[in-house]
N, C-alpha and C. Protein backbone atom coordinates (compact mmCIF):
# COMPACT_ATOMS: atom_id res chain seq x y z
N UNK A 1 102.52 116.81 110.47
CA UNK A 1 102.85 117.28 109.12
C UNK A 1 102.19 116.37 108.10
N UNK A 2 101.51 117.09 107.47
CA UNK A 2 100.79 115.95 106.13
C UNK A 2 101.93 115.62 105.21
N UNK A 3 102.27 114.35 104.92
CA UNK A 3 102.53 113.68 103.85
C UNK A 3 102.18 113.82 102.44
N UNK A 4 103.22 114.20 101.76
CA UNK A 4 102.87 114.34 100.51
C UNK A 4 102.50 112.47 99.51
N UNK A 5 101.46 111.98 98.99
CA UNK A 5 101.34 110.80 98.89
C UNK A 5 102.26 110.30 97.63
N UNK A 6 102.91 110.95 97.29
CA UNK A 6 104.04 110.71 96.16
C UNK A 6 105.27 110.39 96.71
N UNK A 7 105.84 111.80 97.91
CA UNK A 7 107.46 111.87 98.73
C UNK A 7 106.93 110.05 99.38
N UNK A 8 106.04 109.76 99.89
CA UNK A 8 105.87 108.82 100.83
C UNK A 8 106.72 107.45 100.42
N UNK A 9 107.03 107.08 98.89
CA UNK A 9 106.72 106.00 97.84
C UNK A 9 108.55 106.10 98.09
N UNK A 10 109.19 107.09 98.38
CA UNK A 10 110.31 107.35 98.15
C UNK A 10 110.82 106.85 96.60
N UNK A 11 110.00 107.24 95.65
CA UNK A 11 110.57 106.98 94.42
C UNK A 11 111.32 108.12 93.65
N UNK A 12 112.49 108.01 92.79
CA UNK A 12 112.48 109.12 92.10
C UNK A 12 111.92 108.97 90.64
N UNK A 13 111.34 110.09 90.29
CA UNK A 13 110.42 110.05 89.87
C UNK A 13 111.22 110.91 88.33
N UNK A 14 110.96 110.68 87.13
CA UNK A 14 111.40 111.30 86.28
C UNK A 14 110.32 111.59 84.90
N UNK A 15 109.76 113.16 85.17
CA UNK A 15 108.26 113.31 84.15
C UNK A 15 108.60 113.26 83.02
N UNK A 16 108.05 112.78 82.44
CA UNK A 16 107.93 113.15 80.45
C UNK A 16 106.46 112.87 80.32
N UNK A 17 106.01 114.15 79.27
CA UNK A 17 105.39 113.56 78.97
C UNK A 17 104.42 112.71 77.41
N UNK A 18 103.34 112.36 77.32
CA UNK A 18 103.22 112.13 75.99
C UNK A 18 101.75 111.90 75.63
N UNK A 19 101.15 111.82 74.54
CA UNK A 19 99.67 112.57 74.29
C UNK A 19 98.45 111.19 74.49
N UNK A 20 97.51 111.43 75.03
CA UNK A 20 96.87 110.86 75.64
C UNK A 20 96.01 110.41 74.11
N UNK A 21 95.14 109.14 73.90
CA UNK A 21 94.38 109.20 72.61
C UNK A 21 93.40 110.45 72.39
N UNK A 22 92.93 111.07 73.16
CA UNK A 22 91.95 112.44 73.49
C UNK A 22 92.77 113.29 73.16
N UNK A 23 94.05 113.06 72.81
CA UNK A 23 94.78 114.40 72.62
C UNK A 23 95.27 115.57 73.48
N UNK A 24 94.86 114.74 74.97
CA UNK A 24 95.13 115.93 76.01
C UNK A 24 96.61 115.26 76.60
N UNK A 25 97.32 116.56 77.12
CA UNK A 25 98.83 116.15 77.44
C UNK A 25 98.78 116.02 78.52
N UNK A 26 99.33 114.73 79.07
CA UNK A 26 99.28 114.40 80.65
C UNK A 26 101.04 114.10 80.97
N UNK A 27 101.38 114.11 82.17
CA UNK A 27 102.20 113.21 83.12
C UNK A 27 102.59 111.76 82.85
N UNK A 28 103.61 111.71 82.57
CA UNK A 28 103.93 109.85 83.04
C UNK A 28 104.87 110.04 83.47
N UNK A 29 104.61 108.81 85.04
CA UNK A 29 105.74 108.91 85.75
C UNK A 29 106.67 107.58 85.62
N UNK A 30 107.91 107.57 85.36
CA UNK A 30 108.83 106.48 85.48
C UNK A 30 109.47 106.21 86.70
N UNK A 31 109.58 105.28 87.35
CA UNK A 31 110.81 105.11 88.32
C UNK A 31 111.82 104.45 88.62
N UNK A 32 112.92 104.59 89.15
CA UNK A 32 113.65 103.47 89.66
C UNK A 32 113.22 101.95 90.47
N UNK A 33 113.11 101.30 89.88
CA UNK A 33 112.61 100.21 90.59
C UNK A 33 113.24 99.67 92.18
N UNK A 34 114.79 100.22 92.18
CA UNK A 34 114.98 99.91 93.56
C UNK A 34 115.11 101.09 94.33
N UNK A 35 114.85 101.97 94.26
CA UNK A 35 114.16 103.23 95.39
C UNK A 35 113.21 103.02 95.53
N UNK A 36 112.19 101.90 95.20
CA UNK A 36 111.04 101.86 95.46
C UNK A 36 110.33 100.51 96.36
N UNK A 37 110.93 99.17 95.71
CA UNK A 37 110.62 97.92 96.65
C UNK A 37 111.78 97.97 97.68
N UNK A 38 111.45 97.63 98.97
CA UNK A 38 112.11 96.82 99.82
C UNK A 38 112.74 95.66 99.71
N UNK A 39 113.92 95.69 100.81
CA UNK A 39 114.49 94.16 100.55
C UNK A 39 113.97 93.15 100.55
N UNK A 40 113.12 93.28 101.71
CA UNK A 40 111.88 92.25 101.44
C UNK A 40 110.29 92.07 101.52
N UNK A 41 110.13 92.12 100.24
CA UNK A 41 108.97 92.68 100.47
C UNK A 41 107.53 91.70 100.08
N UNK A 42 106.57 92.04 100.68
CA UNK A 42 105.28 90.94 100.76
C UNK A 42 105.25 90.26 99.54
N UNK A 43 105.12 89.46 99.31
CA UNK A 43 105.09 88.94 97.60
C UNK A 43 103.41 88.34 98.29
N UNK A 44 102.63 88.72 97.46
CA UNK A 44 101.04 87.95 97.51
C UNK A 44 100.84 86.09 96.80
N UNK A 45 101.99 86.41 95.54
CA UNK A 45 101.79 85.32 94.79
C UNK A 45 102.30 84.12 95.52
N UNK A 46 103.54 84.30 97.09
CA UNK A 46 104.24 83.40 97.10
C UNK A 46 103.48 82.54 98.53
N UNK A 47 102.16 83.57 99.11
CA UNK A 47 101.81 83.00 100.41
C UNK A 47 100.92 82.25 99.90
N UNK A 48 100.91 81.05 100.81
CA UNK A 48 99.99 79.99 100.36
C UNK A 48 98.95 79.35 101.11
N UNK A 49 99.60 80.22 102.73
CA UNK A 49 98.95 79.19 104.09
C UNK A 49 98.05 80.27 104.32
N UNK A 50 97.31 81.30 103.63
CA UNK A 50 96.39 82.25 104.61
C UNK A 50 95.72 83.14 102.64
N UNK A 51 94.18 83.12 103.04
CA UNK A 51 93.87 83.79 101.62
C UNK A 51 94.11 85.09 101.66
N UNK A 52 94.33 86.00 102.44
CA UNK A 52 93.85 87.17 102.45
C UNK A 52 95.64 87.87 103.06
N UNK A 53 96.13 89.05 102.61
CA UNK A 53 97.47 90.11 103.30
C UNK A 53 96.49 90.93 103.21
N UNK A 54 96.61 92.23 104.46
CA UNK A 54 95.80 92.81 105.09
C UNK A 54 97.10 94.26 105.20
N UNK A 55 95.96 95.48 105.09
CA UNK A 55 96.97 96.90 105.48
C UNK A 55 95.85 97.54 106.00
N UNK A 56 96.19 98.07 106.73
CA UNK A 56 95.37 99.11 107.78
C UNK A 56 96.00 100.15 107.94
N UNK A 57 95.23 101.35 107.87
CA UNK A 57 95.19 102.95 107.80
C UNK A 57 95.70 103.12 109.49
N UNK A 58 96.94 104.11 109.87
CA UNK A 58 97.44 104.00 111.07
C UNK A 58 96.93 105.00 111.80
N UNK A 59 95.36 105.16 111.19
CA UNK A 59 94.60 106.23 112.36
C UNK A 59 93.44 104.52 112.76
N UNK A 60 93.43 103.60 112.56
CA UNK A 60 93.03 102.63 112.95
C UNK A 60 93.53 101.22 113.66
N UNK A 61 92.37 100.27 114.50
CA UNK A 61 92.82 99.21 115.01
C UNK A 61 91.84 97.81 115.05
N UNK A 62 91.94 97.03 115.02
CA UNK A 62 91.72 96.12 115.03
C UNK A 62 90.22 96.39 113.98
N UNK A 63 90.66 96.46 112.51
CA UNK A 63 89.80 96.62 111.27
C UNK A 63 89.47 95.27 110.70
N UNK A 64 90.38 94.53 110.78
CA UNK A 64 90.11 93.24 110.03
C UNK A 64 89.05 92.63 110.72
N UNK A 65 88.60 92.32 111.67
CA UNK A 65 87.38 92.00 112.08
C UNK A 65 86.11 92.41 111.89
N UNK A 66 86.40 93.63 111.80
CA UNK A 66 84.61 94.68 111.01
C UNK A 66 84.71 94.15 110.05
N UNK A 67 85.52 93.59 109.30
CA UNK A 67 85.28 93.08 107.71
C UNK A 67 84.23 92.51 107.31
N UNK A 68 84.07 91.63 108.08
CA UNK A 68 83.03 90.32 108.32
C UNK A 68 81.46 90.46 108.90
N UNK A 69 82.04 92.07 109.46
CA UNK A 69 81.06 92.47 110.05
C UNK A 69 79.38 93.10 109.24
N UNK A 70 78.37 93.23 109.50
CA UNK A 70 76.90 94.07 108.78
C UNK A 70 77.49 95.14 108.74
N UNK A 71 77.88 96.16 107.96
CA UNK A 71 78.11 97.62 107.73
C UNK A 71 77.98 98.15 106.29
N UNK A 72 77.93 99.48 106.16
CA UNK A 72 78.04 100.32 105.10
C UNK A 72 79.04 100.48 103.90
N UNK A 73 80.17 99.58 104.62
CA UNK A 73 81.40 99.18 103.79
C UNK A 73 81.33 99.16 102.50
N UNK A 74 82.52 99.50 101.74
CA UNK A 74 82.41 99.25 100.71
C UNK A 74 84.36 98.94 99.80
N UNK A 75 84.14 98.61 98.83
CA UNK A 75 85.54 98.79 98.32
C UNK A 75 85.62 98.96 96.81
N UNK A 76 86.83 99.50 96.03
CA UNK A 76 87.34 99.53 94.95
C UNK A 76 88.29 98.71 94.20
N UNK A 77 87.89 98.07 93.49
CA UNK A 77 88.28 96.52 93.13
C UNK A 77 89.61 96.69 92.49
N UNK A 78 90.70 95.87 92.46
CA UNK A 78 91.63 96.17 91.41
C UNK A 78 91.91 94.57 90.88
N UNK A 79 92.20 94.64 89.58
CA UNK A 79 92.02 92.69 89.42
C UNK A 79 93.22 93.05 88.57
N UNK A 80 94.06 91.89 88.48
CA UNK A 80 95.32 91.84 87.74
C UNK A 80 95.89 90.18 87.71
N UNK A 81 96.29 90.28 86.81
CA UNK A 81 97.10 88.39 86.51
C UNK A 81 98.01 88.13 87.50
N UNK A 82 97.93 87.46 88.16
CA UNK A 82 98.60 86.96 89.59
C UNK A 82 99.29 85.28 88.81
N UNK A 83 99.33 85.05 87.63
CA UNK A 83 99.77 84.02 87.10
C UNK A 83 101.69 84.37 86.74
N UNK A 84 101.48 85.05 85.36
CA UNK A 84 102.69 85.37 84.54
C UNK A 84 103.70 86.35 85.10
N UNK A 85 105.02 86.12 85.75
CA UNK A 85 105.79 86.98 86.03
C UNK A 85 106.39 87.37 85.47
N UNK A 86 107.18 88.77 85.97
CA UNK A 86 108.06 89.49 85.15
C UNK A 86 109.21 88.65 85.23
N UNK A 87 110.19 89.10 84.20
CA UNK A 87 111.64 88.63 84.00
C UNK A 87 112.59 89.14 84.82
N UNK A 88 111.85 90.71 84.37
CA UNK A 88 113.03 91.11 85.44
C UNK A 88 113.08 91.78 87.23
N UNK A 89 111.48 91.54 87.12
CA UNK A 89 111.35 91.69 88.91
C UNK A 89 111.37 90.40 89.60
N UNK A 90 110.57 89.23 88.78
CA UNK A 90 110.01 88.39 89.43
C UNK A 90 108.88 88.46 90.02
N UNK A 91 107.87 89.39 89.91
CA UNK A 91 106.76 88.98 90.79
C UNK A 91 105.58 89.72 89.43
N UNK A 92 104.28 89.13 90.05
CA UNK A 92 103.21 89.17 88.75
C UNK A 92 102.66 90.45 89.35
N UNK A 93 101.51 90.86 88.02
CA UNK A 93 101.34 92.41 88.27
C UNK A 93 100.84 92.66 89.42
N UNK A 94 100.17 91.38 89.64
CA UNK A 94 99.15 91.54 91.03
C UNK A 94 99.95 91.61 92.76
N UNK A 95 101.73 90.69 91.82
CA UNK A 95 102.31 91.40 93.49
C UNK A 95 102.71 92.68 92.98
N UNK A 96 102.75 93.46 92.21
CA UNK A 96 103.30 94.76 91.61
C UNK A 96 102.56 95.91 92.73
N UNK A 97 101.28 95.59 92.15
CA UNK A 97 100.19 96.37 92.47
C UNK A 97 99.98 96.45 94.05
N UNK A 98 99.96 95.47 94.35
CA UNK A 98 99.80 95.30 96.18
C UNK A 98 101.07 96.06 97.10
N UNK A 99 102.51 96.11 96.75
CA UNK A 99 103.42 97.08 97.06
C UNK A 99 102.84 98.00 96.96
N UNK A 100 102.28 99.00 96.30
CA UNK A 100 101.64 100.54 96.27
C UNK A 100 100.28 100.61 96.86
N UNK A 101 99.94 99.79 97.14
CA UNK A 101 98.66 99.79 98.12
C UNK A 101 98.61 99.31 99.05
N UNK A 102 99.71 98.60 99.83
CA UNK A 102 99.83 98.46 101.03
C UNK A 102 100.26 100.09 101.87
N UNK A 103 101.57 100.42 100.76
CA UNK A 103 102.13 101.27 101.60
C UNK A 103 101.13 102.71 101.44
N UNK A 104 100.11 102.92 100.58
CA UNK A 104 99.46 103.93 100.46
C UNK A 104 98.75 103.65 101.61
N UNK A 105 97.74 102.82 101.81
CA UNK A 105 97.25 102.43 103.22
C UNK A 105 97.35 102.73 104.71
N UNK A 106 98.94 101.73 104.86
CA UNK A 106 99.69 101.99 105.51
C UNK A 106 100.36 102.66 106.37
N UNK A 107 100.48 103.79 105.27
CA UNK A 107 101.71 104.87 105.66
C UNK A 107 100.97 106.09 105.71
N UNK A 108 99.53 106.30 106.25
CA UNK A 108 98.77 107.20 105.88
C UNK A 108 97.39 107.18 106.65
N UNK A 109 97.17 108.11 107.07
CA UNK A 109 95.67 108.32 107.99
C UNK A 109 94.23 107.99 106.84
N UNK A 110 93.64 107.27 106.92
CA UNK A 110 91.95 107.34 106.30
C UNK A 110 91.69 108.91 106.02
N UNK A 111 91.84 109.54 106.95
CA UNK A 111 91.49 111.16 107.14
C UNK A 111 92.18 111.53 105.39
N UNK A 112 93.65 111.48 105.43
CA UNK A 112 94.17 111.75 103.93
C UNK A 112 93.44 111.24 102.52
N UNK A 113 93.76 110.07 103.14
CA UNK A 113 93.84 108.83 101.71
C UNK A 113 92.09 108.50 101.20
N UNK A 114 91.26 108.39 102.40
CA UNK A 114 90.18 107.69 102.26
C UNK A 114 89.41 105.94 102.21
N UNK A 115 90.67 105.90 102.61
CA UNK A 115 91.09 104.30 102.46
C UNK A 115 91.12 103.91 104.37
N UNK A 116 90.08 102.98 104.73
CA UNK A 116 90.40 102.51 106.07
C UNK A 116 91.56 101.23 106.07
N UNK A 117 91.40 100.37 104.83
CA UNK A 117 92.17 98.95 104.77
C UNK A 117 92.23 98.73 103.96
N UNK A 118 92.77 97.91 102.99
CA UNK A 118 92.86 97.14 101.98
C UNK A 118 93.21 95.32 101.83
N UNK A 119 93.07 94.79 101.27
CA UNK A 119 93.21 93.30 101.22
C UNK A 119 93.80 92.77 100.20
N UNK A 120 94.69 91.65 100.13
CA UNK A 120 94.81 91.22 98.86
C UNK A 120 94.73 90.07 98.88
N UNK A 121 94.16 89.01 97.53
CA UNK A 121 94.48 87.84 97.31
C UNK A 121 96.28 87.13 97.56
N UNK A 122 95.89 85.82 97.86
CA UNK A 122 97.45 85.23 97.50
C UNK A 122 97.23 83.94 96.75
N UNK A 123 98.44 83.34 97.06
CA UNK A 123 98.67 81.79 95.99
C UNK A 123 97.31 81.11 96.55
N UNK A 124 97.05 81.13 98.09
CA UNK A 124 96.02 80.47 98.75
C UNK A 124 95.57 79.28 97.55
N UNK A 125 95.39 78.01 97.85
CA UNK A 125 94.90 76.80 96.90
C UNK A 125 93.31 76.96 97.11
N UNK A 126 92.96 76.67 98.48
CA UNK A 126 91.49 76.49 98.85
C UNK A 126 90.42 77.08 98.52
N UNK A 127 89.06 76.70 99.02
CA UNK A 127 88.18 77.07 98.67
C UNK A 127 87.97 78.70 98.31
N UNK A 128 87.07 79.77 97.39
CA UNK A 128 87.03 81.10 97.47
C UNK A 128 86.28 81.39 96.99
N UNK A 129 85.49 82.53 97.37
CA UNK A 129 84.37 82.62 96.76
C UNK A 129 84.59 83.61 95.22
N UNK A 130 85.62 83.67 94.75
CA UNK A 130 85.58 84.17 93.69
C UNK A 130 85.57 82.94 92.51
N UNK A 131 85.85 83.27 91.29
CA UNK A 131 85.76 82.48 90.28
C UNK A 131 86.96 81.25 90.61
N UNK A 132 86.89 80.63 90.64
CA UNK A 132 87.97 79.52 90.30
C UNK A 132 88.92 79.29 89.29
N UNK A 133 88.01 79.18 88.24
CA UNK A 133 88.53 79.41 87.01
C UNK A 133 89.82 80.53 86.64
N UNK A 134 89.36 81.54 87.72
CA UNK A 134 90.35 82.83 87.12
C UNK A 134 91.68 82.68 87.24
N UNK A 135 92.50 83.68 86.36
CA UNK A 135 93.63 84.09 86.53
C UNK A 135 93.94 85.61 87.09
N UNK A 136 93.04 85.99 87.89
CA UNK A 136 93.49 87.27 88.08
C UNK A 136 92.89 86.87 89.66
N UNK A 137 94.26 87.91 90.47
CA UNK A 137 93.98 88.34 91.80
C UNK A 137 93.17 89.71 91.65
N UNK A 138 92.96 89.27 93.26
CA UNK A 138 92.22 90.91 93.58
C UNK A 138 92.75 91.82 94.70
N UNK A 139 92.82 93.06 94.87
CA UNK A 139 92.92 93.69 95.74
C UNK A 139 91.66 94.60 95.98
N UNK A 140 91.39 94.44 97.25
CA UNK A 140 90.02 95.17 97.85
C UNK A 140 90.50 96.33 98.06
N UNK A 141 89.46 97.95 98.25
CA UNK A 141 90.47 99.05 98.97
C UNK A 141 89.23 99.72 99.17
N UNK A 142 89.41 99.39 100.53
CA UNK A 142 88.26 99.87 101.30
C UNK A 142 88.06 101.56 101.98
N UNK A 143 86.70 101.89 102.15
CA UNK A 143 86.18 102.82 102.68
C UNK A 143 84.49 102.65 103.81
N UNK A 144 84.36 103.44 104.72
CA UNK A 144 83.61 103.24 106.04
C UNK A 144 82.05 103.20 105.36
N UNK A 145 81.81 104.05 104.29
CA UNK A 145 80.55 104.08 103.80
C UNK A 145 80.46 104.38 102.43
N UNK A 146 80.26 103.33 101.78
CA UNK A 146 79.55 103.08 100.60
C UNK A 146 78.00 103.91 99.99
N UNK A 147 78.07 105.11 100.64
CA UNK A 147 76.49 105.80 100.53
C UNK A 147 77.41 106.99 100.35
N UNK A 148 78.69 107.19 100.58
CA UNK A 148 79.23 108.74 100.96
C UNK A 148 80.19 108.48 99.58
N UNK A 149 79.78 109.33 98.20
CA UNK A 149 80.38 109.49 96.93
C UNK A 149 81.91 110.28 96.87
N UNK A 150 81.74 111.12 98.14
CA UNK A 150 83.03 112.08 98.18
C UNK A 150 84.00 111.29 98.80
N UNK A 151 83.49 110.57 99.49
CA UNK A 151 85.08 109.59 100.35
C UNK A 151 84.97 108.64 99.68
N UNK A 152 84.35 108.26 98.41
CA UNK A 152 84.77 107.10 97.68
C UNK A 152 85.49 107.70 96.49
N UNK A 153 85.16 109.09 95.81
CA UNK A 153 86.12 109.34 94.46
C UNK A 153 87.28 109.81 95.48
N UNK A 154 87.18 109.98 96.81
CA UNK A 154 89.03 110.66 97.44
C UNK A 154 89.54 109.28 97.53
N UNK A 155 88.85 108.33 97.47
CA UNK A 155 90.00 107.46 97.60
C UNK A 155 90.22 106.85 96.51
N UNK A 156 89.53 106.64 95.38
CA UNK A 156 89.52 106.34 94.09
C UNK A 156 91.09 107.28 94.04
N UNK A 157 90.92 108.37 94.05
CA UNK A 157 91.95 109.28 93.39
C UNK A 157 92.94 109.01 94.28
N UNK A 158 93.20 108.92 95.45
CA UNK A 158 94.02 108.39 96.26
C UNK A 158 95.09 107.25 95.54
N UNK A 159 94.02 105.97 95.47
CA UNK A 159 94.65 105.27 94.67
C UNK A 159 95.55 105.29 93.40
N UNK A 160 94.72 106.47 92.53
CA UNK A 160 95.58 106.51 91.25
C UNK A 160 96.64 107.59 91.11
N UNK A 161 96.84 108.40 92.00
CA UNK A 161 97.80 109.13 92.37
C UNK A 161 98.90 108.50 92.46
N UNK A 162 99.48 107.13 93.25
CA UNK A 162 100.06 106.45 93.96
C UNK A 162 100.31 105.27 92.68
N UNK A 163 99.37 104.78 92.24
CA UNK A 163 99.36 103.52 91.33
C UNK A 163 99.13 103.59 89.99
N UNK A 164 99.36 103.81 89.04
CA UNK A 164 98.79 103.77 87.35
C UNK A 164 97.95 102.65 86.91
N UNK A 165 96.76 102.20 87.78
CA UNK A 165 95.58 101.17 87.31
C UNK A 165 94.95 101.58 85.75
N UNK A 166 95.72 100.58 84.77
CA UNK A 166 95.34 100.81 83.75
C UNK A 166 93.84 100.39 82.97
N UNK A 167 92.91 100.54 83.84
CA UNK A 167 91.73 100.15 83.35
C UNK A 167 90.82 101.27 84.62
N UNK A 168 89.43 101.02 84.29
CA UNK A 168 88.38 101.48 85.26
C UNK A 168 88.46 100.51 86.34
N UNK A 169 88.57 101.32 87.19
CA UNK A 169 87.76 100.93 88.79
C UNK A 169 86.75 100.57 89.15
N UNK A 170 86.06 99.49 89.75
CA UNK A 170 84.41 99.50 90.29
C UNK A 170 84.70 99.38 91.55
N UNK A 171 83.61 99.81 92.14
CA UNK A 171 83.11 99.66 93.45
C UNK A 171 81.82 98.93 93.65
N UNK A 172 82.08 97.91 94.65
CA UNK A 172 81.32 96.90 95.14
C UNK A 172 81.25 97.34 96.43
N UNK A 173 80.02 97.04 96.86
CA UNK A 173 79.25 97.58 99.14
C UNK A 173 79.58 95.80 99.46
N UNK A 174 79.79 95.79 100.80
CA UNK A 174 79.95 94.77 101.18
C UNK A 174 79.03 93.91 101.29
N UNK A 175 77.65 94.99 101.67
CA UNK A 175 76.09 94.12 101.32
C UNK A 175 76.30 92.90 100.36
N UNK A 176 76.51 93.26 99.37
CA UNK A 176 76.61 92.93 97.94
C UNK A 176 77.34 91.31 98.30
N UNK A 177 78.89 91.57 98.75
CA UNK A 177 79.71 90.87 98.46
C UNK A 177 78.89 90.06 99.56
N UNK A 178 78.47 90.22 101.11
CA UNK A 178 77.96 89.00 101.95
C UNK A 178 76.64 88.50 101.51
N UNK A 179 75.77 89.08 100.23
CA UNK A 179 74.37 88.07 99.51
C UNK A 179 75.17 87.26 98.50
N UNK A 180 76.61 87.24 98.44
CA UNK A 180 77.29 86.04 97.21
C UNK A 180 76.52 86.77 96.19
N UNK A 181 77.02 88.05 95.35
CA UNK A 181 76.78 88.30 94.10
C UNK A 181 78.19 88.63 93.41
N UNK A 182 78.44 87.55 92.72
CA UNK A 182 79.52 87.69 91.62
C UNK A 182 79.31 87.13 90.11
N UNK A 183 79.85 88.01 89.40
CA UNK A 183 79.57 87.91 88.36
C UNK A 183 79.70 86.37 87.39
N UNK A 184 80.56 85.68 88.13
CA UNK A 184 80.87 84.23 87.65
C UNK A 184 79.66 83.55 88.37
N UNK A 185 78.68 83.99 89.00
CA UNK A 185 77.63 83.07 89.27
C UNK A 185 76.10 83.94 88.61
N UNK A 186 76.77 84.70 88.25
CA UNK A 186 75.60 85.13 87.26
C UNK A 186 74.69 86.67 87.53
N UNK A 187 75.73 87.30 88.53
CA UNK A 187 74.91 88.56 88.81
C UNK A 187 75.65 89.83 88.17
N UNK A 188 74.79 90.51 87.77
CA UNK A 188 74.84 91.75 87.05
C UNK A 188 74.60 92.71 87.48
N UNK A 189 75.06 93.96 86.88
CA UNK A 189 75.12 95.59 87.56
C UNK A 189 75.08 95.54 88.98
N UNK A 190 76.17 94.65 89.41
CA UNK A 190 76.78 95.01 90.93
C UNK A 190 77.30 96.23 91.24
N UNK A 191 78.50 96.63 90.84
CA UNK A 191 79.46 97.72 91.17
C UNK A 191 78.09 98.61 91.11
N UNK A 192 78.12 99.44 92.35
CA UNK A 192 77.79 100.95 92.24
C UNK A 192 78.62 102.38 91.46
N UNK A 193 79.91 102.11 91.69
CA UNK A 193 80.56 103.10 91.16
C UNK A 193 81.58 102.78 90.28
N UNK A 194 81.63 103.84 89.12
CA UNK A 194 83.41 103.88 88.37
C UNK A 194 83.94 104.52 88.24
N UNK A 195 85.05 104.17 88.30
CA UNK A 195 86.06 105.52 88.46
C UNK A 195 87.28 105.33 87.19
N UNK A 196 87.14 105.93 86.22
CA UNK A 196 87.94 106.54 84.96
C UNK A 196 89.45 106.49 85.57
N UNK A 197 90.39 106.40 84.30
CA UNK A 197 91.80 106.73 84.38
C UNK A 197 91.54 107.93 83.84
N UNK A 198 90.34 108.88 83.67
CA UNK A 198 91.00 110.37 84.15
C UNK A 198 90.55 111.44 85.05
N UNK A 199 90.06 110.28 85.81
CA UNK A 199 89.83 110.45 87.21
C UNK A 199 88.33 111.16 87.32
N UNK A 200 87.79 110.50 86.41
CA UNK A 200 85.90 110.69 86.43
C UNK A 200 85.31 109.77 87.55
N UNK A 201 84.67 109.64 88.35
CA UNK A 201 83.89 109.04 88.67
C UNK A 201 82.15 108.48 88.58
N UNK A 202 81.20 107.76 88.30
CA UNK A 202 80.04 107.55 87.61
C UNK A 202 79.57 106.46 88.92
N UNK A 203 78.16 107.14 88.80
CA UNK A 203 77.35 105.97 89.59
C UNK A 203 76.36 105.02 88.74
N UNK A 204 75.94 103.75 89.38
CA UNK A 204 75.23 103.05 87.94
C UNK A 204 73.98 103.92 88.70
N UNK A 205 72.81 104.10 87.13
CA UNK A 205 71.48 104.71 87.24
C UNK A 205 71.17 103.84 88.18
N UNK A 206 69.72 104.01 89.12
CA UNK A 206 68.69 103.36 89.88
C UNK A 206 67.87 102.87 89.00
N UNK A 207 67.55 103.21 87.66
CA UNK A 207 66.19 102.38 86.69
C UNK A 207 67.14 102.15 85.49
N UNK A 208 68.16 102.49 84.92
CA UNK A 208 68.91 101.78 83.96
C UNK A 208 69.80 101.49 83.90
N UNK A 209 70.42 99.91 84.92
CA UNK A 209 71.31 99.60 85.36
C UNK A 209 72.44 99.76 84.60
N UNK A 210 72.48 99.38 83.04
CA UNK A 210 73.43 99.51 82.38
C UNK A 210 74.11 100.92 81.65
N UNK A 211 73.36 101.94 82.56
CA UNK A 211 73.85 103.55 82.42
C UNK A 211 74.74 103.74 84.13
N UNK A 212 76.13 104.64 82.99
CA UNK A 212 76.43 105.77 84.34
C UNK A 212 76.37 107.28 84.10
N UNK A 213 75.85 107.53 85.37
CA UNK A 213 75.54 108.68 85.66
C UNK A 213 76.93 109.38 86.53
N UNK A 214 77.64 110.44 85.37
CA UNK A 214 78.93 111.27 86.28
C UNK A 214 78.39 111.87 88.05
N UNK A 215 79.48 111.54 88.56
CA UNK A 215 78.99 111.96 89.97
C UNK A 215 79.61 113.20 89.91
């Protein structure tokens, strides 16, 4: 029986809605906050002994090892302040965010979602190849091929179905990420793809990096 990716969240869910700056009328969903976290549930901000919490799609096995691996890979970035917590949850947006993308992952075939795995930053102290400097975690959310546009906007949309990522999405190929190109060391028009909060997706041009082209 397919899973509906909303029933999955076991949230209740209560619509209103209200006008978008475009003027078009959308959906917002509210929820109960405890129909939704577990008693106990992964906090990213609080692990310290390992960089990386890991979810795997349960039509898969032993994924975390291809990670590392030469492939077509690719993922959809999500970055959020892993510093400032809430008052009244206790955990920062970046453990917010990782609850709805574990269990989207998770609780769900690649075949549905489009998603083989996902990753997230934690407290981790040590070395990383991201910025140092930063205040924002990341969550990776991966797919098998980075060349295939349709299983990257299904899982783009996957994602925002499930999560309200209030900014654009990029997508980074793993190529990318194993030649060390990040933007804190000085490389530009990485991401191949973006994906809109209204659920547009854009590839960067091949001759004018700083254009997207709607897919």
């Amino acid at each position: 029986m397919v899973l509906n990716l909303m029933n999955y969240l076991n949230i209740q869910f209560i619509r209103d809605t209200y006008v978008h700056p475009n003027s078009v009328t959308i959906k917002k969903a509210s929820m109960d906050r405890k129909s939704f976290f577990p008693d106990d549930p992964i906090i990213p901000s609080t692990v310290t002994k390992k960089e990386w919490l890991y979810a795997v799609a349960i039509d898969y096995d032993e994924v975390i090892e291809k990670l590392d691996e030469e492939s077509n890979w690719g993922k959809w970035l999500l970055f959020h302040d892993h510093i400032e917590m809430s008052p009244s949850t206790g955990l920062t947006r970046h453990d917010n965010a990782w609850q709805y993308i574990m269990r989207l992952v998770e609780n769900h075939s690649s075949k549905m979602t489009g998603l083989i795995c996902a990753k997230c930053s934690t407290g981790w102290m040590g070395e990383r190849a991201a910025d140092p400097s930063s205040t924002f975690g990341v969550i990776c959310c991966y797919t098998t091929d980075c060349f295939n546009k349709r299983l990257a906007k299904k899982a783009a949309n996957s994602i925002r179905r499930v999560y309200k990522y209030p900014k654009n999405m990029f997508y980074k190929t793993d190529e990318d990420t194993r030649a060390k190109k990040y933007r804190h060391l000085g490389h530009r028009f990485v991401s191949i793809y973006k994906h809109t909060i209204e659920n547009e997706m854009f590839e960067r041009d091949p001759v004018v990096p700083f254009q997207w082209n709607r897919v």
